[in-house]
Protein backbone atom coordinates (compact mmCIF):
# COMPACT_ATOMS: atom_id res chain seq x y z
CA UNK A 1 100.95 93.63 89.84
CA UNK A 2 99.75 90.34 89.77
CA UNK A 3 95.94 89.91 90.43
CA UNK A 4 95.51 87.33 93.85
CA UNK A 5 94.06 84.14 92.72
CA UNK A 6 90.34 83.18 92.97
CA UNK A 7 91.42 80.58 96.39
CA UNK A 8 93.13 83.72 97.54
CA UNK A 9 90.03 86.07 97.69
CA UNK A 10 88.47 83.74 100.12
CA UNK A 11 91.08 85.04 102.77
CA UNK A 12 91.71 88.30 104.10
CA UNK A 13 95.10 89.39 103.04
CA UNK A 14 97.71 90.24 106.08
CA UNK A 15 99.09 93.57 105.64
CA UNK A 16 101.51 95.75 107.64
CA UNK A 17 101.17 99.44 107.26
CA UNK A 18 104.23 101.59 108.08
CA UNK A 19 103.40 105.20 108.07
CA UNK A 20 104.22 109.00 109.25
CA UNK A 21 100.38 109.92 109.61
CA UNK A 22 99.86 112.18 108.40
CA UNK A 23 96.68 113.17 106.39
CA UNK A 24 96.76 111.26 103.71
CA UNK A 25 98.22 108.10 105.69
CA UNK A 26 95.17 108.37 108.33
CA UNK A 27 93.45 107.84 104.98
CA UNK A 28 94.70 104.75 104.22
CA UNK A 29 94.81 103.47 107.61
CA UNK A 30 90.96 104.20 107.65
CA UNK A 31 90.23 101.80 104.58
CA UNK A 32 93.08 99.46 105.75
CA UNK A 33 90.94 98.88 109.25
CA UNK A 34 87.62 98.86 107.31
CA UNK A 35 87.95 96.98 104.34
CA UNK A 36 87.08 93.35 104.27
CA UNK A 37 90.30 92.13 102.09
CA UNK A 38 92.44 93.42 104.58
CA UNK A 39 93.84 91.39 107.99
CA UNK A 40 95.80 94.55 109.27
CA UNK A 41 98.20 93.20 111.77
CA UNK A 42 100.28 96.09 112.62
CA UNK A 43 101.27 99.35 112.08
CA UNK A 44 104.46 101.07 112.71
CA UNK A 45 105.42 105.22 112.53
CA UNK A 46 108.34 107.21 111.36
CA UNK A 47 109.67 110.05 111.28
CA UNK A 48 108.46 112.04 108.27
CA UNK A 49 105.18 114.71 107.92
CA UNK A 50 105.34 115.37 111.74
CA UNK A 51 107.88 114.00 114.14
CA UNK A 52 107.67 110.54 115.35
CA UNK A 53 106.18 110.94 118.34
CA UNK A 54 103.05 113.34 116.54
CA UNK A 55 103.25 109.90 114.04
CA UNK A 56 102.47 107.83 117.30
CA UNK A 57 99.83 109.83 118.70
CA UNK A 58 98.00 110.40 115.39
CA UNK A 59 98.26 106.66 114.25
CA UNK A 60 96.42 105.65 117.44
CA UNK A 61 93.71 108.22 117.60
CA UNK A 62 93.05 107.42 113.92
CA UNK A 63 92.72 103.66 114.59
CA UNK A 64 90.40 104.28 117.53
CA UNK A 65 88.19 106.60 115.30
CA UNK A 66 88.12 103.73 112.79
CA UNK A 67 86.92 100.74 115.27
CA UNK A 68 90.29 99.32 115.55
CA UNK A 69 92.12 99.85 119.18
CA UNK A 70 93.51 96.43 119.65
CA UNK A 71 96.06 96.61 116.42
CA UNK A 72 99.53 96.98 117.85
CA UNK A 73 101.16 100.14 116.92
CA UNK A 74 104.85 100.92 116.97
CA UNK A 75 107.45 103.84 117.41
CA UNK A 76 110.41 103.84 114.86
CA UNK A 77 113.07 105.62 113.85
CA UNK A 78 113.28 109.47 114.89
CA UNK A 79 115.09 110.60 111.96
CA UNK A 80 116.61 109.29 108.72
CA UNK A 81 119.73 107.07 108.21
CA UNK A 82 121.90 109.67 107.41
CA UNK A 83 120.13 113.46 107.41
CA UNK A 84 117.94 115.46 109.98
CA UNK A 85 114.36 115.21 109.96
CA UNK A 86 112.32 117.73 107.15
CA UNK A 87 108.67 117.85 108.43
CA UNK A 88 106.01 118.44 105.74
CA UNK A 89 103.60 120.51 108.60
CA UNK A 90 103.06 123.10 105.76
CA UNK A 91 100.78 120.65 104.22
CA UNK A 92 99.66 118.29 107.05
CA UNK A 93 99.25 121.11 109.70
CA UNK A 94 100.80 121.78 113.12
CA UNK A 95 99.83 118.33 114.40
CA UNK A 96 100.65 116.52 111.36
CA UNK A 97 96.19 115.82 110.66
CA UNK A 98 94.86 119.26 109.60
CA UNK A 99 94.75 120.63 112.62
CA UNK A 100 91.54 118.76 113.06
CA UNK A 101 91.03 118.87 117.11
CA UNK A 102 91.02 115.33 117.43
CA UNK A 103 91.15 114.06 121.00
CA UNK A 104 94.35 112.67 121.95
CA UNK A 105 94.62 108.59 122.08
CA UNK A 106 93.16 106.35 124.93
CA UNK A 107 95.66 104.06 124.85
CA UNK A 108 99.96 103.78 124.14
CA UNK A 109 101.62 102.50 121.87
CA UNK A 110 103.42 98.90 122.21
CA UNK A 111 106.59 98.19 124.71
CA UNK A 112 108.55 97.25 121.44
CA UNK A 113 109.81 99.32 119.09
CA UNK A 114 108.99 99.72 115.40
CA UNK A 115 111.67 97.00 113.79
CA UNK A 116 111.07 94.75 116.62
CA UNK A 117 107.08 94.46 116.08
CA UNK A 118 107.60 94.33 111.85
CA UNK A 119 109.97 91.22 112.64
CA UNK A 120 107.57 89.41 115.39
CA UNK A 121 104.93 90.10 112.81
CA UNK A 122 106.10 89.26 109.66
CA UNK A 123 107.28 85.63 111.05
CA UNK A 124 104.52 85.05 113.00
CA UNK A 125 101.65 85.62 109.79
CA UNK A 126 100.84 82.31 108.84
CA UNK A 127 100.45 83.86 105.08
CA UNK A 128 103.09 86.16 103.69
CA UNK A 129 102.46 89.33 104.71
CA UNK A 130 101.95 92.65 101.90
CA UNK A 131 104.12 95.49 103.76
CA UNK A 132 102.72 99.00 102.78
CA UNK A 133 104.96 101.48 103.51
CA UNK A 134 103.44 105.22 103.12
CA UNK A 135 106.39 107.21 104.56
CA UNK A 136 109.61 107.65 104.34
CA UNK A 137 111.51 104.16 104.27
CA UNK A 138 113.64 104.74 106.75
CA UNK A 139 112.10 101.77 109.35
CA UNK A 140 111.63 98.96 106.13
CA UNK A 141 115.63 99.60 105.71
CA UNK A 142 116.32 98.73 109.25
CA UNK A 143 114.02 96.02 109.24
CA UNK A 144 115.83 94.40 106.32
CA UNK A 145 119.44 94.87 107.22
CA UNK A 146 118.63 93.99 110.82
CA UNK A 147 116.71 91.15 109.98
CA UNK A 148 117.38 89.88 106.41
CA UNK A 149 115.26 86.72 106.85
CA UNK A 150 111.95 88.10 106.82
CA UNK A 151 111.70 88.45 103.05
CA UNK A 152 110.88 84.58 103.26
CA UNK A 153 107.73 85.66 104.39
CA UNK A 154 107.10 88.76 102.43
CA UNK A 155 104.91 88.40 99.71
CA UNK A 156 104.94 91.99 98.48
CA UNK A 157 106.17 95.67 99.37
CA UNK A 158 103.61 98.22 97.72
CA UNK A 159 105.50 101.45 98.62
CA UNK A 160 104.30 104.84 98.14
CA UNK A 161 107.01 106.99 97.17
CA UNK A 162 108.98 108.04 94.17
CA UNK A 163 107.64 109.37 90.93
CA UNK A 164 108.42 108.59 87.07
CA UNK A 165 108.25 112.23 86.07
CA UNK A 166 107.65 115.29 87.96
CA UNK A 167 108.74 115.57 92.05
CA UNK A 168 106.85 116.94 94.92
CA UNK A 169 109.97 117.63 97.19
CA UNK A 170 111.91 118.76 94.30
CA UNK A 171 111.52 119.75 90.75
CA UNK A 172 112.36 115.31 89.80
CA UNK A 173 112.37 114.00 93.90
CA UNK A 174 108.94 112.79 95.79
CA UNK A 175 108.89 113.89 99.44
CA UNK A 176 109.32 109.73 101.16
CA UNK A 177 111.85 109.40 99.04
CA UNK A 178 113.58 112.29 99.03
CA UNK A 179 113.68 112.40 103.20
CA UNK A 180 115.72 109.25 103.49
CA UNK A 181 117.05 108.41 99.70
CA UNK A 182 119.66 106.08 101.14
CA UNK A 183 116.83 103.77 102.97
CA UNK A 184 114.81 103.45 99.71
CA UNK A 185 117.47 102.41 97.70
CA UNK A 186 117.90 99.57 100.38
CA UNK A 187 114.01 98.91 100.01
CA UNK A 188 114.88 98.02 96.26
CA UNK A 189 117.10 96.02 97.11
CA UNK A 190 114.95 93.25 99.24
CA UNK A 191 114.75 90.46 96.85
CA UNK A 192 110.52 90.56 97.12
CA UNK A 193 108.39 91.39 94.66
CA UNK A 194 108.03 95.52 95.01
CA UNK A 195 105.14 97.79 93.20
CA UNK A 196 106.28 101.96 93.00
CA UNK A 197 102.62 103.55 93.65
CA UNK A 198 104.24 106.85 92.80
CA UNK A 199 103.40 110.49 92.30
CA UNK A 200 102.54 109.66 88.86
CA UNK A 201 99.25 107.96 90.26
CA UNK A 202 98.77 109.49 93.73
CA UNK A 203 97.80 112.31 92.42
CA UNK A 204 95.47 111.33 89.98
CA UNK A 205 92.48 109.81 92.43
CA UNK A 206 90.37 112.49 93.65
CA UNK A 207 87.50 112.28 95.61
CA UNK A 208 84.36 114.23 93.88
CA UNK A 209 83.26 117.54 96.33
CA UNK A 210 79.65 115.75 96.63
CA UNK A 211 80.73 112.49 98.05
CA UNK A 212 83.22 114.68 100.21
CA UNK A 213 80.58 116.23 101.82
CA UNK A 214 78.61 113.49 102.40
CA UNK A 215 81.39 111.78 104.01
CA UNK A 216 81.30 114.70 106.53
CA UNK A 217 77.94 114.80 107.60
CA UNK A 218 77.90 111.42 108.57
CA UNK A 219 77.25 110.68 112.10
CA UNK A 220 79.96 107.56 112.12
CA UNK A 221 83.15 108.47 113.60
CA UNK A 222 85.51 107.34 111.33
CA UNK A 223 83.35 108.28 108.04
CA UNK A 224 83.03 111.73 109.40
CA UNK A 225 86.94 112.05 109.76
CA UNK A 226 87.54 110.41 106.18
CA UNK A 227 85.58 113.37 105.01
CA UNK A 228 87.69 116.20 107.04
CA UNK A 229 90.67 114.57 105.96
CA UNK A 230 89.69 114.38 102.23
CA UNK A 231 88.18 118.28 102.73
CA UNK A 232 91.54 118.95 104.40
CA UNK A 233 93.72 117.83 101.13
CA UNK A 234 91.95 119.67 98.42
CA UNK A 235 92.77 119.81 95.34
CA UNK A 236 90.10 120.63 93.56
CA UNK A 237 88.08 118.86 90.83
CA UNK A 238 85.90 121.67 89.93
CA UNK A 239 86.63 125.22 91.43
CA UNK A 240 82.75 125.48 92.79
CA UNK A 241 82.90 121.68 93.64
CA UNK A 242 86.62 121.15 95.29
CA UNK A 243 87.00 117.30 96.13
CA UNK A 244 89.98 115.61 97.98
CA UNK A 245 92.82 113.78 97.03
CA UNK A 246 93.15 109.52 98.29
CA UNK A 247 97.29 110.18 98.08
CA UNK A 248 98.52 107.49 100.42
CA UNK A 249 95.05 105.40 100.34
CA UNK A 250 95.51 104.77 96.81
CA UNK A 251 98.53 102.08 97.30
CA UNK A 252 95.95 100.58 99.51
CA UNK A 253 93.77 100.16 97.08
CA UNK A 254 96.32 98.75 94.72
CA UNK A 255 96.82 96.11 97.28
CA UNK A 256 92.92 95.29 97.47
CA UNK A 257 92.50 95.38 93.92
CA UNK A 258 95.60 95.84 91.67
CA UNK A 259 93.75 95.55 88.32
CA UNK A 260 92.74 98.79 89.15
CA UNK A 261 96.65 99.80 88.50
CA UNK A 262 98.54 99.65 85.31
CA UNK A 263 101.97 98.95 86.10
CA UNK A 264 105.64 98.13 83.86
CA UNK A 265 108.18 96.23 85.72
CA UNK A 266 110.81 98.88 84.61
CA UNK A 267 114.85 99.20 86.06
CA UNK A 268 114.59 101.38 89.29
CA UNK A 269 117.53 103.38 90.82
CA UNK A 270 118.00 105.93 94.03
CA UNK A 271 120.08 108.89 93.35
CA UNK A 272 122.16 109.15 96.06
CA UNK A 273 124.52 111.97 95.52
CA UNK A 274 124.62 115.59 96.50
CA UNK A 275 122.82 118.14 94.38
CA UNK A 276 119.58 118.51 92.80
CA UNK A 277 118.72 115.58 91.93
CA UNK A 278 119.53 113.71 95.18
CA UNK A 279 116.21 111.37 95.65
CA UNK A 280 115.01 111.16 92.60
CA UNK A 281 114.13 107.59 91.49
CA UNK A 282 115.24 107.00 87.72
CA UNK A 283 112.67 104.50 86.17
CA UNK A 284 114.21 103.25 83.09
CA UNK A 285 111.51 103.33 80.18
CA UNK A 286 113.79 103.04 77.58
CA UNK A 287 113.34 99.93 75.06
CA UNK A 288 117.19 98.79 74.87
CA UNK A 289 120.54 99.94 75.98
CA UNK A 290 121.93 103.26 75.12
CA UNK A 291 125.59 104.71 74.48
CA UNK A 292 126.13 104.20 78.43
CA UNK A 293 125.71 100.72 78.83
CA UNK A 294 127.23 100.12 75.40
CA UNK A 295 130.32 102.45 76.35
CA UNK A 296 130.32 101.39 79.92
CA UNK A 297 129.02 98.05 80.46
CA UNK A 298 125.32 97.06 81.51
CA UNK A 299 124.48 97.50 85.17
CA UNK A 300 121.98 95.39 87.05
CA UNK A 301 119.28 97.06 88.91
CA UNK A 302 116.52 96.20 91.20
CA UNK A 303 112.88 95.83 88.86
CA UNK A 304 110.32 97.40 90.06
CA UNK A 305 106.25 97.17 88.84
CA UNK A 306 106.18 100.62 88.64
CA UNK A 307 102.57 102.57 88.79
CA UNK A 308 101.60 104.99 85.54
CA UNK A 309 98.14 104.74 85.11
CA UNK A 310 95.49 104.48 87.47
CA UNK A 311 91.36 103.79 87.56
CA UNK A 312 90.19 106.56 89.42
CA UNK A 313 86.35 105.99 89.04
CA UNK A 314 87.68 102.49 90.84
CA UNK A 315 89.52 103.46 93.46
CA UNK A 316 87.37 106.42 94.36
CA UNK A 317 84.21 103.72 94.79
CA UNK A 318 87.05 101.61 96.52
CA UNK A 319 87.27 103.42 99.47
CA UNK A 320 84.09 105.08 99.85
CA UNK A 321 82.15 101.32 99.91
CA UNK A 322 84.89 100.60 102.31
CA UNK A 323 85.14 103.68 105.28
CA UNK A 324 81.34 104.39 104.65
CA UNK A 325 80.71 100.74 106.16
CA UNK A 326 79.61 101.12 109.88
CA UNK A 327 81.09 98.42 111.69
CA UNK A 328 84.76 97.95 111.51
């Protein structure tokens, strides 16, 4: 990624997240609402760790908790383009945020639905607008073939999804990818700039068990529930010190400070096809062409700055400067 320039810093940058919150998305909503760098316009939920409408409810309490109630929030699409819904509740819990008790919302959602708000959005920034998509892609893939013309005012789409080596979902597929393949491989398509924050890094940036804990005595709303989250996510760093993984937080960070991120702008592909392998994006780290293309002619595919090494001490200090600040 390319670092912002020094006029740039001066201003907030306008970001869009669109999420299935989700543990590790309330994460990153929580340092998208509190950092300083950030002008979070909107948010918009899918289908994807719980169903859309647990997305909804979570998104909003999760903003109130953080100091933000007035940022318009969004329902999307209820399913993928083409398959059912797969939950991931084993992980998040029954209600999709570790089973945490919250209280439910205060207030609904906006009268328009997901596409509709990305589109109003999107045109209306008066700087292009950095879309963060931590869910399955199933909404950005509407939004694009729905409304092609946005990408005019998209300066970047820092995704989190996919993975260079090993799979979550599957033994070589990430779960947001994996849950609607077809829509990312429309995503790499968009003809903006696009950064992979993939498993390769996500699971790298663990919060230390001490700062965990003090996250969760703190009186502050929204620092307290950064804590229960991160306790809620394990792993562990230390078997007598367990800490908590960022996941979904971390391609915020990359957006707030993406020299913190090594990335290669590497050939990207969706597999599409039945089988195995279906959802697993194949990053091309090869030097030249092989027998295939020399056999079978050269194919063009989307480039991608793809993710593969990570600053954890700086991401972890990141966020914790960030959703330990008390006023929103």
């Amino acid at each position: 990624m390319t670092p912002p320039s020094a006029s740039d810093r001066q201003q907030p940058i306008p970001v869009i997240i669109d999420c299935d919150t989700g543990v590790d998305d309330a994460l990153a909503l929580l340092l998208a609402v509190r950092h300083p760098r950030l002008d979070l316009r909107a948010v918009t939920c899918v289908a994807g760790n719980t169903d859309v409408a647990g997305v909804v409810r979570n998104t909003l309490t999760v903003l109130e908790r953080a100091g933000a109630p007035d940022v318009p929030v969004a329902r999307g699409a209820e399913r993928p383009l083409i398959e059912g819904v797969r939950t991931a509740r084993h992980v998040h819990g029954a209600d999709g945020m570790g089973d945490l008790g919250l209280p439910a919302p205060t207030r609904a959602p906006a009268d328009v639905d997901a596409v509709t708000l990305l589109r109003r959005e999107i045109l209306a920034s008066p700087r292009p607008v950095t879309l963060i998509p931590t869910a399955p892609l199933t909404n950005i893939a509407l939004l694009l073939r729905t409304h092609p013309e946005v990408t005019g005012n998209i300066e970047r789409i820092v995704f989190m999804g996919g993975a260079v080596a090993t799979g979550n979902a599957t033994p070589v597929a990430e779960f947001n990818v994996w849950h609607d393949p077809e829509a990312a491989a429309i995503l790499l398509t968009a003809g903006v700039p696009i950064t992979m924050y993939g498993l390769d890094v996500f699971e790298r940036v663990i919060v230390p068990g001490t700062h965990v804990r003090r996250l969760r005595a703190s009186a502050e709303p929204g620092t307290r529930l950064a804590g229960d989250l991160l306790a809620h996510r394990g792993p562990a760093t230390d078997a007598s010190d367990p800490g908590g993984g960022l996941g979904d937080a971390g391609a915020v960070c990359a957006v707030i400070d993406p020299e913190g991120l090594t990335t290669r702008r590497l050939p990207v592909e969706v597999s599409l096809a039945p089988g195995p392998a279906r959802g697993q994006t194949l990053v091309d780290r090869r030097l030249r062409a092989g027998e295939s293309e020399l056999h079978d002619g050269v194919r063009e595919q989307p480039l991608v700055d793809v993710a593969l090494d990570v600053d954890v001490a700086r991401y972890v200090e990141l966020y914790l400067g960030a959703v330990e600040r008390t006023e929103a």
